[in-house]
PDB file of N, CA and C in Angstrom:
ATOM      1  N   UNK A   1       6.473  34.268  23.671  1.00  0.00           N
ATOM      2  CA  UNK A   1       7.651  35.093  23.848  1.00  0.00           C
ATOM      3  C   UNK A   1       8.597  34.841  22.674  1.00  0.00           C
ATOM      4  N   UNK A   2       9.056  35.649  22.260  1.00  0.00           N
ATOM      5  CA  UNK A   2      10.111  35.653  21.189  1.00  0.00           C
ATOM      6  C   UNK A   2      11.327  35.383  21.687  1.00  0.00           C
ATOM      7  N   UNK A   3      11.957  35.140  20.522  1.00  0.00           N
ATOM      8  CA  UNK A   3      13.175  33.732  20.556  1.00  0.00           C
ATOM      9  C   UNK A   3      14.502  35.120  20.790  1.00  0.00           C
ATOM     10  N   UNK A   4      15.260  34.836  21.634  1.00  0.00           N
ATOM     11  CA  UNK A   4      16.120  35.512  22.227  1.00  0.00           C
ATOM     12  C   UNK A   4      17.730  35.792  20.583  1.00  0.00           C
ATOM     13  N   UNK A   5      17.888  36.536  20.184  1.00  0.00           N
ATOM     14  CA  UNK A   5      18.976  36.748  19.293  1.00  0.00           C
ATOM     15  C   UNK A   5      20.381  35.955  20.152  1.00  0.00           C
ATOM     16  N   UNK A   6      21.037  35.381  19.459  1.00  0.00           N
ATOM     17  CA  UNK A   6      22.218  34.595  20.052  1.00  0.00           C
ATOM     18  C   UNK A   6      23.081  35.428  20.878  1.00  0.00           C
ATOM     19  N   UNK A   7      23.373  36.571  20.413  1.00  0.00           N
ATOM     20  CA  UNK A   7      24.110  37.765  20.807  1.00  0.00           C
ATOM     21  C   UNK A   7      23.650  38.502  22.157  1.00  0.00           C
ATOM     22  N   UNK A   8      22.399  38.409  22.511  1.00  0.00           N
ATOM     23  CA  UNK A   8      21.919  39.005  23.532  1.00  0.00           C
ATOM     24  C   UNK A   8      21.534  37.723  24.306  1.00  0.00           C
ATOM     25  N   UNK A   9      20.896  36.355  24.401  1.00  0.00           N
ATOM     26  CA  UNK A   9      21.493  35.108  24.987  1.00  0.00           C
ATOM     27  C   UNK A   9      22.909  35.358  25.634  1.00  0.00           C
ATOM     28  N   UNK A  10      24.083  35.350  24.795  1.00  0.00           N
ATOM     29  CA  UNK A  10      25.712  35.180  25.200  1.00  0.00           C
ATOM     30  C   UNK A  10      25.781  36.460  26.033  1.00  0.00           C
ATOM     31  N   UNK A  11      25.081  37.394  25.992  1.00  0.00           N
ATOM     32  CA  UNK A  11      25.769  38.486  26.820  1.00  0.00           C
ATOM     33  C   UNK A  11      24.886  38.339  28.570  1.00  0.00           C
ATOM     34  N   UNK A  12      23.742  38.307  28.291  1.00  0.00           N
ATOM     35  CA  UNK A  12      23.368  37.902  29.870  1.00  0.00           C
ATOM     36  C   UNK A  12      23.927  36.333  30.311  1.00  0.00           C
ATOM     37  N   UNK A  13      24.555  35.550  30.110  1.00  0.00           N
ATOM     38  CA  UNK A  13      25.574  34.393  30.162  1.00  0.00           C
ATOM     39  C   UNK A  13      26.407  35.329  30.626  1.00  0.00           C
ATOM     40  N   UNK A  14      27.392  36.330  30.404  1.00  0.00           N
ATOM     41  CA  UNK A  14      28.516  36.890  30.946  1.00  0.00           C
ATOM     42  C   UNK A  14      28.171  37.775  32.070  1.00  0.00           C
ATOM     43  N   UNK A  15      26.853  37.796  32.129  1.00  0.00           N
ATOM     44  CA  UNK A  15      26.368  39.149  33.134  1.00  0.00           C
ATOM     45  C   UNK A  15      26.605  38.061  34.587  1.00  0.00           C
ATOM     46  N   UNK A  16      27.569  38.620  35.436  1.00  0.00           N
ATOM     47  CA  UNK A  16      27.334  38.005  36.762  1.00  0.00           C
ATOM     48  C   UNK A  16      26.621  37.642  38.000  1.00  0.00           C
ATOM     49  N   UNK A  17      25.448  39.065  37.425  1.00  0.00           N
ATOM     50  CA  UNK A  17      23.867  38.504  38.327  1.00  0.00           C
ATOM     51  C   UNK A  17      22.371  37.861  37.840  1.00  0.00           C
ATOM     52  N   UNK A  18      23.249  37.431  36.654  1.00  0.00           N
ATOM     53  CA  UNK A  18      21.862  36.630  35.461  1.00  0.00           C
ATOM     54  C   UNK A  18      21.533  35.424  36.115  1.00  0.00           C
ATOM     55  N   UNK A  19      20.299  35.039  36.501  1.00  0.00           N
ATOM     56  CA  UNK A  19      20.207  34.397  37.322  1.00  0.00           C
ATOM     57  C   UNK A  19      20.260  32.692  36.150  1.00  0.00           C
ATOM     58  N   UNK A  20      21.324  31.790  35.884  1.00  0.00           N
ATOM     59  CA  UNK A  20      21.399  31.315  34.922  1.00  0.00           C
ATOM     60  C   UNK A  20      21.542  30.252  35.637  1.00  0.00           C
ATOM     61  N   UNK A  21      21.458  29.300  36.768  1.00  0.00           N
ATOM     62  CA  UNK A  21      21.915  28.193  37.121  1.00  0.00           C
ATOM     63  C   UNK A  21      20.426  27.584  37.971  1.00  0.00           C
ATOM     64  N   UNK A  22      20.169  26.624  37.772  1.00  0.00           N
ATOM     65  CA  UNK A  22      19.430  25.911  38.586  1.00  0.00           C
ATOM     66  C   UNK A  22      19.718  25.443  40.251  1.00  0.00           C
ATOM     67  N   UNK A  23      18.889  25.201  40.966  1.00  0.00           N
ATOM     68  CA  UNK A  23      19.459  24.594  42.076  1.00  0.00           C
ATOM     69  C   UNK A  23      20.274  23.584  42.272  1.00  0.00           C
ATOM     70  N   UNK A  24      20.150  22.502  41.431  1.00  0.00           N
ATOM     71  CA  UNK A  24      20.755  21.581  41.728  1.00  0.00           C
ATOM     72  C   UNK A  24      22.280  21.822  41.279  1.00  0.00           C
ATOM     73  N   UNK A  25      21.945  22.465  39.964  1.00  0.00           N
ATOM     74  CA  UNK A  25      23.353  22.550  38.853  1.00  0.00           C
ATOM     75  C   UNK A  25      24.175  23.587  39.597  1.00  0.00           C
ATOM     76  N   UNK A  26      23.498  24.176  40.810  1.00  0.00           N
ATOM     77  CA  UNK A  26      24.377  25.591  41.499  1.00  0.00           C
ATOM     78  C   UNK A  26      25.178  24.629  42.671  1.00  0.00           C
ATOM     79  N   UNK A  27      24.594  23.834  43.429  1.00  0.00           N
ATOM     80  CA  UNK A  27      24.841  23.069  44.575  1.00  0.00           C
ATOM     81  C   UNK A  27      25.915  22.006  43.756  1.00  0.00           C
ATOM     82  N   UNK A  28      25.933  21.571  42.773  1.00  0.00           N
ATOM     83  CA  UNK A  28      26.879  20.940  42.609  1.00  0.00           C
ATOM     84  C   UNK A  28      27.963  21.566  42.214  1.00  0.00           C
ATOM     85  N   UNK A  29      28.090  22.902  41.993  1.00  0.00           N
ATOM     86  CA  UNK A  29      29.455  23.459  41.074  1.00  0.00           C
ATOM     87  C   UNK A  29      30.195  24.332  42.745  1.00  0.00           C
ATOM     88  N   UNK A  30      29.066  24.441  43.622  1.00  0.00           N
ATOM     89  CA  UNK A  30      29.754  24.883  45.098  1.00  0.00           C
ATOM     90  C   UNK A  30      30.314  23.369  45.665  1.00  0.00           C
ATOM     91  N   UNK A  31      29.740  22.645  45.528  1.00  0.00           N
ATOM     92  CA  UNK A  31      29.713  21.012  46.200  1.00  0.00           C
ATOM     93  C   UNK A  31      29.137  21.018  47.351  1.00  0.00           C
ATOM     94  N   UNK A  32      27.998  21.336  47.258  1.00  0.00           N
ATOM     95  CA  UNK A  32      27.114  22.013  48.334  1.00  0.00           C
ATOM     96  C   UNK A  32      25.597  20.633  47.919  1.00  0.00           C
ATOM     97  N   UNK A  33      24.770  21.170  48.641  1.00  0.00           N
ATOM     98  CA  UNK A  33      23.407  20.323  48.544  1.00  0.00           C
ATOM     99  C   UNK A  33      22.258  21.097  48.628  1.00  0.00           C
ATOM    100  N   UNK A  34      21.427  20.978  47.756  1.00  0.00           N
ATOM    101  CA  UNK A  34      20.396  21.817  47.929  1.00  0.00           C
ATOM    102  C   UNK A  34      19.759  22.331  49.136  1.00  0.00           C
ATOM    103  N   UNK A  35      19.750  21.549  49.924  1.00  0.00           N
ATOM    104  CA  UNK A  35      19.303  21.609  51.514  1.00  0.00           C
ATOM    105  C   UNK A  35      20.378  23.256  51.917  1.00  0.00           C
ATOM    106  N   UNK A  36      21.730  22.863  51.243  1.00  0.00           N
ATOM    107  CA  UNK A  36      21.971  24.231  51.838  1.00  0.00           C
ATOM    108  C   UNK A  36      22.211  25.579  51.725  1.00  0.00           C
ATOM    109  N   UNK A  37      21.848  25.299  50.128  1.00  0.00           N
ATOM    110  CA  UNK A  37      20.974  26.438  49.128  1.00  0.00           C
ATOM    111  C   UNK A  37      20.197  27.215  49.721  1.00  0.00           C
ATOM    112  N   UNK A  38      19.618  25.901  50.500  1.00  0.00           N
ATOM    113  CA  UNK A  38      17.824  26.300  51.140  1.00  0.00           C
ATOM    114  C   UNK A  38      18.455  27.327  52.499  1.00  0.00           C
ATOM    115  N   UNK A  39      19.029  26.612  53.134  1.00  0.00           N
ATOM    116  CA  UNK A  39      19.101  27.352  54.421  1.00  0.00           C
ATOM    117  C   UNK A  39      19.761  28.673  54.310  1.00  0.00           C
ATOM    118  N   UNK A  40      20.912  28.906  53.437  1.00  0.00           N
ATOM    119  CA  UNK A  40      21.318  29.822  53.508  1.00  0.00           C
ATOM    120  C   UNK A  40      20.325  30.917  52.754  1.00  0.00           C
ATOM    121  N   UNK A  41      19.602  30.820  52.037  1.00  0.00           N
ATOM    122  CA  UNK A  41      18.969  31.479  51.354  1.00  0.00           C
ATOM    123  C   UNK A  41      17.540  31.866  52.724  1.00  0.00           C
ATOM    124  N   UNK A  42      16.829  31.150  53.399  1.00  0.00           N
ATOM    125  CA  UNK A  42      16.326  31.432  54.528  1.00  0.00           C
ATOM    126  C   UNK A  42      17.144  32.137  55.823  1.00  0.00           C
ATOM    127  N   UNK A  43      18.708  32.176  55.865  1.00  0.00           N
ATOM    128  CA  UNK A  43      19.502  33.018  56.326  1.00  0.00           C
ATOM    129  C   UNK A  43      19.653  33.860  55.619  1.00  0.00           C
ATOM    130  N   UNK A  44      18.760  34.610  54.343  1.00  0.00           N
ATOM    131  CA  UNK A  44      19.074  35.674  54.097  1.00  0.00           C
ATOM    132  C   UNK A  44      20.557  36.184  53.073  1.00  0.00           C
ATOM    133  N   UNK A  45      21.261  35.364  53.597  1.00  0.00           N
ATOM    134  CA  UNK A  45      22.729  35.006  52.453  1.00  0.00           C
ATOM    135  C   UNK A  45      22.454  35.964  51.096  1.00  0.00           C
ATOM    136  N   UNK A  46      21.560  35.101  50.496  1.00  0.00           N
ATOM    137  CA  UNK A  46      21.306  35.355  48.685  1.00  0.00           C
ATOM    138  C   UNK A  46      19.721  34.898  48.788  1.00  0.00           C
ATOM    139  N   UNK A  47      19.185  35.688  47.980  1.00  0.00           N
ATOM    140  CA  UNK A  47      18.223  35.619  47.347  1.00  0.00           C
ATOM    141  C   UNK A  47      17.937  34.958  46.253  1.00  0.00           C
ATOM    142  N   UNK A  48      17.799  34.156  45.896  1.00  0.00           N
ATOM    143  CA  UNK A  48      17.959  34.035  44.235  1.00  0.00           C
ATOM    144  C   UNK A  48      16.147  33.896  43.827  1.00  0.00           C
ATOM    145  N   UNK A  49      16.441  34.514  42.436  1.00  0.00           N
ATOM    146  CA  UNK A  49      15.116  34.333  41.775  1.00  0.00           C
ATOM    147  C   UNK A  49      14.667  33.232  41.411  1.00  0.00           C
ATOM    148  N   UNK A  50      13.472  33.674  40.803  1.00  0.00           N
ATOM    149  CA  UNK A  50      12.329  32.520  40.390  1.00  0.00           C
ATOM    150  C   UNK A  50      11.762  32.420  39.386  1.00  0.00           C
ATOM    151  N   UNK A  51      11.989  31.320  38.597  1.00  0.00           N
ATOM    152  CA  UNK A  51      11.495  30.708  36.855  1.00  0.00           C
ATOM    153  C   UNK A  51       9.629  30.821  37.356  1.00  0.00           C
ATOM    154  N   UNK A  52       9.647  31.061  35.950  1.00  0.00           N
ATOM    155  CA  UNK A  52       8.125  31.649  36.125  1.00  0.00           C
ATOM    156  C   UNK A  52       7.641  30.018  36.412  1.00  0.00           C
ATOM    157  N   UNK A  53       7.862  28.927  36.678  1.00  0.00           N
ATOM    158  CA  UNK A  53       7.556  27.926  37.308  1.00  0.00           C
ATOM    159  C   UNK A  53       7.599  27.476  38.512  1.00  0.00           C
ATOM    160  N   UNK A  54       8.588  28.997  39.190  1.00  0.00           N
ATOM    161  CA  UNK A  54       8.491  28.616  40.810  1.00  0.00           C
ATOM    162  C   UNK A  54      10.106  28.163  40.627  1.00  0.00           C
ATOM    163  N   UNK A  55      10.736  27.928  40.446  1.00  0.00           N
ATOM    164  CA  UNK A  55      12.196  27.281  40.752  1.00  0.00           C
ATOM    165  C   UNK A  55      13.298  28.322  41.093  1.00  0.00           C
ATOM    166  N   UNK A  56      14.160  27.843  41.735  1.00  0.00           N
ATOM    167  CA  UNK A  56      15.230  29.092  42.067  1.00  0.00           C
ATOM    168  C   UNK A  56      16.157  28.992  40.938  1.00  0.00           C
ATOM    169  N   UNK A  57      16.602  30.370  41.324  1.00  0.00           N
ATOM    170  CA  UNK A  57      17.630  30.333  40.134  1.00  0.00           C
ATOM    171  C   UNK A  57      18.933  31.078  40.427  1.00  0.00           C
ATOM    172  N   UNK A  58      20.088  30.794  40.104  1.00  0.00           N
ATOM    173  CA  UNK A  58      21.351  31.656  40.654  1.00  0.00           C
ATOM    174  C   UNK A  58      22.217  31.967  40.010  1.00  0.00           C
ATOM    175  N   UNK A  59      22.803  33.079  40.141  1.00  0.00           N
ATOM    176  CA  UNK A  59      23.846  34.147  39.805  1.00  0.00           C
ATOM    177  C   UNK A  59      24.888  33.211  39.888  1.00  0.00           C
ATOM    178  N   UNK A  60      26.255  34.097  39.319  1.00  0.00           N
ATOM    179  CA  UNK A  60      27.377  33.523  39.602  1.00  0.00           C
ATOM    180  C   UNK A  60      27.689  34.152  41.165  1.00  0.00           C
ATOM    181  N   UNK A  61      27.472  35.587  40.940  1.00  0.00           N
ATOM    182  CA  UNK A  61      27.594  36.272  42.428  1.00  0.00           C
ATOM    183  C   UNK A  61      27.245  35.646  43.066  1.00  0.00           C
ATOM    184  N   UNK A  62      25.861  35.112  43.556  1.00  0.00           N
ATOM    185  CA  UNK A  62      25.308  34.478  44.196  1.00  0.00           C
ATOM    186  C   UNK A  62      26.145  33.045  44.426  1.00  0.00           C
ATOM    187  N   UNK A  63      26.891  32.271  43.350  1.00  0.00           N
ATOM    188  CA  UNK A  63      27.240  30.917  43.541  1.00  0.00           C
ATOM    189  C   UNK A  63      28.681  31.428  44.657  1.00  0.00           C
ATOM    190  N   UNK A  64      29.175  32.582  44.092  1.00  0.00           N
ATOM    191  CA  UNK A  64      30.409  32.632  44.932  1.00  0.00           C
ATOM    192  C   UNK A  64      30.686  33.238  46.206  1.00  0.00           C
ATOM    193  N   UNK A  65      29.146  33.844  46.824  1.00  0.00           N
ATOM    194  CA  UNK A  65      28.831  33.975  48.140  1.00  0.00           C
ATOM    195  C   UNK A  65      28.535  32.943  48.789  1.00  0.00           C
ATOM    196  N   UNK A  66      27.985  31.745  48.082  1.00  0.00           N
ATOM    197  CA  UNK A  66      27.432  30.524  48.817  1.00  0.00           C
ATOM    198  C   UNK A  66      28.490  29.742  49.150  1.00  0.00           C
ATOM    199  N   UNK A  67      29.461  29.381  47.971  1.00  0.00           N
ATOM    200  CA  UNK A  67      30.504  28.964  48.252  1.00  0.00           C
ATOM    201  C   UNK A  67      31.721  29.298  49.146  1.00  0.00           C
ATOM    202  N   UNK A  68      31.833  30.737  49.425  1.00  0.00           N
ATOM    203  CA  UNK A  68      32.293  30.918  50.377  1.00  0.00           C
ATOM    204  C   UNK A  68      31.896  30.589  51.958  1.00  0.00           C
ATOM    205  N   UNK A  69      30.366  30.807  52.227  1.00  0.00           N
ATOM    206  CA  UNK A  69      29.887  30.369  53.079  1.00  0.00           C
ATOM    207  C   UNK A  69      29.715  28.880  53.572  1.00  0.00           C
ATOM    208  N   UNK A  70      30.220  28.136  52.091  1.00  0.00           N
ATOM    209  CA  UNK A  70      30.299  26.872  52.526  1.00  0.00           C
ATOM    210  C   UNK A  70      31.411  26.346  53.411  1.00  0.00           C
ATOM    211  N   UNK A  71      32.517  27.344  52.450  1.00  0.00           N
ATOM    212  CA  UNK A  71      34.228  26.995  53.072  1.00  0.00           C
ATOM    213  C   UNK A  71      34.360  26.808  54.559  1.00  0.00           C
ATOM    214  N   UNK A  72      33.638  28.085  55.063  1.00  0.00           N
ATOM    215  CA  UNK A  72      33.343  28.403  56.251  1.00  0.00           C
ATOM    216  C   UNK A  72      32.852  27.550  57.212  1.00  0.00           C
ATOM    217  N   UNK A  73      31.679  26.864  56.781  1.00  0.00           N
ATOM    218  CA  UNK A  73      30.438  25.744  57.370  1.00  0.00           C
ATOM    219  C   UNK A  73      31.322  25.028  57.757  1.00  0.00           C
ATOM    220  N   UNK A  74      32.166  24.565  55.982  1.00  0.00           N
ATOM    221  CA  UNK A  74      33.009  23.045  56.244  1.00  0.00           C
ATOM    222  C   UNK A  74      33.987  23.183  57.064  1.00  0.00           C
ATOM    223  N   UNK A  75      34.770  24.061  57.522  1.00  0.00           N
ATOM    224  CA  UNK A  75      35.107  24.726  58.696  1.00  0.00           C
ATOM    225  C   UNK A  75      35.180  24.973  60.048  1.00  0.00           C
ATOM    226  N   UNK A  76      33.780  24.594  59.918  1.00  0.00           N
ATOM    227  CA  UNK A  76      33.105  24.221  61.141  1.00  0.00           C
ATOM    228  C   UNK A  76      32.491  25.639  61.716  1.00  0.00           C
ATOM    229  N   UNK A  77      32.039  26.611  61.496  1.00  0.00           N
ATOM    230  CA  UNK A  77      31.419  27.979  61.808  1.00  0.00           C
ATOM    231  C   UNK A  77      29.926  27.393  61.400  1.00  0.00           C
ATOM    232  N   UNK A  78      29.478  27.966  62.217  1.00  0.00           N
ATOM    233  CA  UNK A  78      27.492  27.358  62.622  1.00  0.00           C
ATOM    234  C   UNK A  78      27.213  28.591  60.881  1.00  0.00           C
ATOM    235  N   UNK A  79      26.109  28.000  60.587  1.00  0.00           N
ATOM    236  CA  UNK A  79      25.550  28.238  59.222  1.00  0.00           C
ATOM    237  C   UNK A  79      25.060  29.785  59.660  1.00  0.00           C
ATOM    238  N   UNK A  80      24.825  30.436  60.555  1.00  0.00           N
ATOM    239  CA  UNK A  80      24.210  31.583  61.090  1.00  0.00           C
ATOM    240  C   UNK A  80      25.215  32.664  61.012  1.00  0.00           C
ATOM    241  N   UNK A  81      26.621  32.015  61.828  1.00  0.00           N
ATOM    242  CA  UNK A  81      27.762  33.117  61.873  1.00  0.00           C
ATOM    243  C   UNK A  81      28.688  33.062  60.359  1.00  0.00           C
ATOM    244  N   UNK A  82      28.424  32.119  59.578  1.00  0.00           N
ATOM    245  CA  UNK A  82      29.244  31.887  58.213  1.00  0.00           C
ATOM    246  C   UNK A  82      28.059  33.087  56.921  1.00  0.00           C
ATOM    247  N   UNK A  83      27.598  33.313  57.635  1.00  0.00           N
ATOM    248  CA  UNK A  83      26.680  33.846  56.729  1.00  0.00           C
ATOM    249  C   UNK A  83      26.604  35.638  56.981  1.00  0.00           C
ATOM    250  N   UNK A  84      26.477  35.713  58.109  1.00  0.00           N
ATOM    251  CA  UNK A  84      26.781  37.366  58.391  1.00  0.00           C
ATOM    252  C   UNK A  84      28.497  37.334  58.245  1.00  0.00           C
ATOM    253  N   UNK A  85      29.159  36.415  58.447  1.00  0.00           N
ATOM    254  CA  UNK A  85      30.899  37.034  58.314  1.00  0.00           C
ATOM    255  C   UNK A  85      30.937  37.200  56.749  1.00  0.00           C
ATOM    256  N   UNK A  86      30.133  36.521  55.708  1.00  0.00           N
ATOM    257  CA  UNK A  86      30.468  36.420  54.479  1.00  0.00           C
ATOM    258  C   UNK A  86      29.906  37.884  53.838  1.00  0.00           C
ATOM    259  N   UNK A  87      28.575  38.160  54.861  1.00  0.00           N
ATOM    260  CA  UNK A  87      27.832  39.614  54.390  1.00  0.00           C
ATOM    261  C   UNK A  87      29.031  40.895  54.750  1.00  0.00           C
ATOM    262  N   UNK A  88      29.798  40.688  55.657  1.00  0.00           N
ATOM    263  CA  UNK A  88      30.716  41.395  56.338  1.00  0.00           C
ATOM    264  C   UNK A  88      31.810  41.799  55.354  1.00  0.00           C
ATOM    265  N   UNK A  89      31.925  40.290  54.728  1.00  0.00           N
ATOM    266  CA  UNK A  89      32.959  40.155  53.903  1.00  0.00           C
ATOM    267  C   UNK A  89      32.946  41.065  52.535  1.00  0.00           C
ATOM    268  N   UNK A  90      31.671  40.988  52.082  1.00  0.00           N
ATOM    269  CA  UNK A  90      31.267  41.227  50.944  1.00  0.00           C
ATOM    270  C   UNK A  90      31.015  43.412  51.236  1.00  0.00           C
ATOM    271  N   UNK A  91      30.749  43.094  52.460  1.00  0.00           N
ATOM    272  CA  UNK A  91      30.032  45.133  52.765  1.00  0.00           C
ATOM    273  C   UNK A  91      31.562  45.663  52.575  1.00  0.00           C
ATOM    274  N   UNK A  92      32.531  44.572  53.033  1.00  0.00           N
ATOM    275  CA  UNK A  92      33.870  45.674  53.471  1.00  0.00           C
ATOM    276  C   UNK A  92      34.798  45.517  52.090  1.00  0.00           C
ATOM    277  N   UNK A  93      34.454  44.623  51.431  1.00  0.00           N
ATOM    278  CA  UNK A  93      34.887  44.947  50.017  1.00  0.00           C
ATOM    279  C   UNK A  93      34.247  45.935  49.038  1.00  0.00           C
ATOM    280  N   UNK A  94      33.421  45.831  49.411  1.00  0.00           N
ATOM    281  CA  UNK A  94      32.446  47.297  48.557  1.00  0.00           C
ATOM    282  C   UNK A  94      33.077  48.299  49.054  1.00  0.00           C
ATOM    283  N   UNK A  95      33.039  49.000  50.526  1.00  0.00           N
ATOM    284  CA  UNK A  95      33.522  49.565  51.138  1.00  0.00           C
ATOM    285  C   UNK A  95      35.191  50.104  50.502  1.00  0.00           C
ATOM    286  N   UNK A  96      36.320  49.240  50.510  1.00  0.00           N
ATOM    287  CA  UNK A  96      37.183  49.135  50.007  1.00  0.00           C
ATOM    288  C   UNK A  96      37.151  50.066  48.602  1.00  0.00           C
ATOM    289  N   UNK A  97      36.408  49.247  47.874  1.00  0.00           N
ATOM    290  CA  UNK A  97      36.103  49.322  46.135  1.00  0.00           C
ATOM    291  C   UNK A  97      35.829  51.219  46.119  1.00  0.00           C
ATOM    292  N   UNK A  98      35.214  51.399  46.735  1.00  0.00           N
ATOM    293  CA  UNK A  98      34.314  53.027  46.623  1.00  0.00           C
ATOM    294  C   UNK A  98      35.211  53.545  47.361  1.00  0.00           C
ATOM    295  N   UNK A  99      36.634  53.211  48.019  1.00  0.00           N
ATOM    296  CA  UNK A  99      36.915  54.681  49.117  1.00  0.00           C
ATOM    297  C   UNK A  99      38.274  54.640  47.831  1.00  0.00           C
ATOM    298  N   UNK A 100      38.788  53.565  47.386  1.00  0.00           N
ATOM    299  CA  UNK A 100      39.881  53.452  46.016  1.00  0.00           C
ATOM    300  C   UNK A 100      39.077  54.827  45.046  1.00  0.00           C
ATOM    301  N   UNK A 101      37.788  54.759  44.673  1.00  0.00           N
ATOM    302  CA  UNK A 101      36.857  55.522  43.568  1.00  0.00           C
ATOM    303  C   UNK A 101      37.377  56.781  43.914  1.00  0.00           C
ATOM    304  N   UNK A 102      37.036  57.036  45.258  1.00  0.00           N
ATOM    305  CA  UNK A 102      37.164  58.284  45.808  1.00  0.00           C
ATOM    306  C   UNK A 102      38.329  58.671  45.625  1.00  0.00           C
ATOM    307  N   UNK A 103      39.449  58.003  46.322  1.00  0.00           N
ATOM    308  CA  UNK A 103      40.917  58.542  46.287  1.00  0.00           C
ATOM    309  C   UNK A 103      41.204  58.607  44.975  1.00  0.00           C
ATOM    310  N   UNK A 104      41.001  57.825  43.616  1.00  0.00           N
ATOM    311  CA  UNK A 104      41.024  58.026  42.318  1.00  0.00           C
ATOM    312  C   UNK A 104      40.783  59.391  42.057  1.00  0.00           C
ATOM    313  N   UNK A 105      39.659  60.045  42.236  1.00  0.00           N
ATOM    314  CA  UNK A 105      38.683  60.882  41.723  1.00  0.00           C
ATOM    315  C   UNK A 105      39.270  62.354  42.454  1.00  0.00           C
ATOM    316  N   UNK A 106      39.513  62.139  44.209  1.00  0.00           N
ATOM    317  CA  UNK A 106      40.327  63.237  44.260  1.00  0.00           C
ATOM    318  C   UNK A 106      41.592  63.422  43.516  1.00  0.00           C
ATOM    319  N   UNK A 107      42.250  62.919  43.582  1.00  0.00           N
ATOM    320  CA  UNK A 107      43.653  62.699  43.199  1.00  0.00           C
ATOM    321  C   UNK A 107      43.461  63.424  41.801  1.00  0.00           C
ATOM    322  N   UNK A 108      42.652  63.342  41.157  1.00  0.00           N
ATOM    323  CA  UNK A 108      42.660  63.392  39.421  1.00  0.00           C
ATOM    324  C   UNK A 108      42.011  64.867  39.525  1.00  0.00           C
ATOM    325  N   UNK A 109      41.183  65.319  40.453  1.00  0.00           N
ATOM    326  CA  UNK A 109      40.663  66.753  40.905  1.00  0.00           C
ATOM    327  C   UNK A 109      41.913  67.704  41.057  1.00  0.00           C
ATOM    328  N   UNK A 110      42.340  66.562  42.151  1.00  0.00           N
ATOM    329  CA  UNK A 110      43.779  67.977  42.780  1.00  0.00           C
ATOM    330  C   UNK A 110      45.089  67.935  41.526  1.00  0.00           C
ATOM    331  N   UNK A 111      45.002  67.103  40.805  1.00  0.00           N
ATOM    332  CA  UNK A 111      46.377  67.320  39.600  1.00  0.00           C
ATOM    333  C   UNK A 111      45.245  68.063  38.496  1.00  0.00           C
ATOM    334  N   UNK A 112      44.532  68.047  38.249  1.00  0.00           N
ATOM    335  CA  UNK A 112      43.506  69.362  37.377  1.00  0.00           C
ATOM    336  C   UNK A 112      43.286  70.138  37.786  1.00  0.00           C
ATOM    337  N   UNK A 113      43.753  70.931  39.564  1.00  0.00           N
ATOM    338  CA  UNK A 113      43.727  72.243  39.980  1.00  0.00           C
ATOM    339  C   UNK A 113      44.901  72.527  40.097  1.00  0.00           C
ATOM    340  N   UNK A 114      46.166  71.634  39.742  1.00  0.00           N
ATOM    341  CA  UNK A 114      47.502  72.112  39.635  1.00  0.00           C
ATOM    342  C   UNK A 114      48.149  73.127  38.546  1.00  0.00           C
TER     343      UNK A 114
END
């Protein structure tokens, strides 16, 4: 495989779903433990990919869904319900994000039929 140009290296580094962190190096920047990498990821949480050696690998997205789900855990919310409230969390901000698009988009329709 050919050697990656520095410039295109640094830009998937800024991409927020580049899967750029190892397990361990992800669990320590949440302050989390791999064990609960594991579980939440068997809850479905995040997915993270796989080094053509088999190893997981994680997003920043991914680090800052886990970490939220940790807040939660440490919290004391069972690893099951911290994990659909965080999916909840995440649907109704999308949600949010796209109905703003919309009201943008009319708004800019109805002052261009004025």
């Amino acid at each position: 495989m050919p050697p990656e140009s520095p410039s295109h290296a640094t830009d998937r580094l800024d991409d927020d779903d580049y899967p750029a962190y190892t397990m361990g190096r992800a669990a320590e920047m949440i302050g989390a433990t791999p064990g609960f990498l594991r579980a939440i990821g068997e809850a479905r949480l995040i997915t993270p990919l796989r080094s053509e050696g088999g190893h997981r690998r994680y997003s920043r997205y991914q680090l800052r869904i886990a970490a939220r789900a940790r807040e939660l855990v440490d919290g004391g919310t069972p690893i099951e319900a911290a994990c659909r409230i965080v999916i909840l969390e995440d649907q109704l901000e999308d949600a949010l994000r796209l109905n703003e698009e919309l009201r943008r988009s009319t708004a800019g329709r109805s002052g261009a039929d004025s």
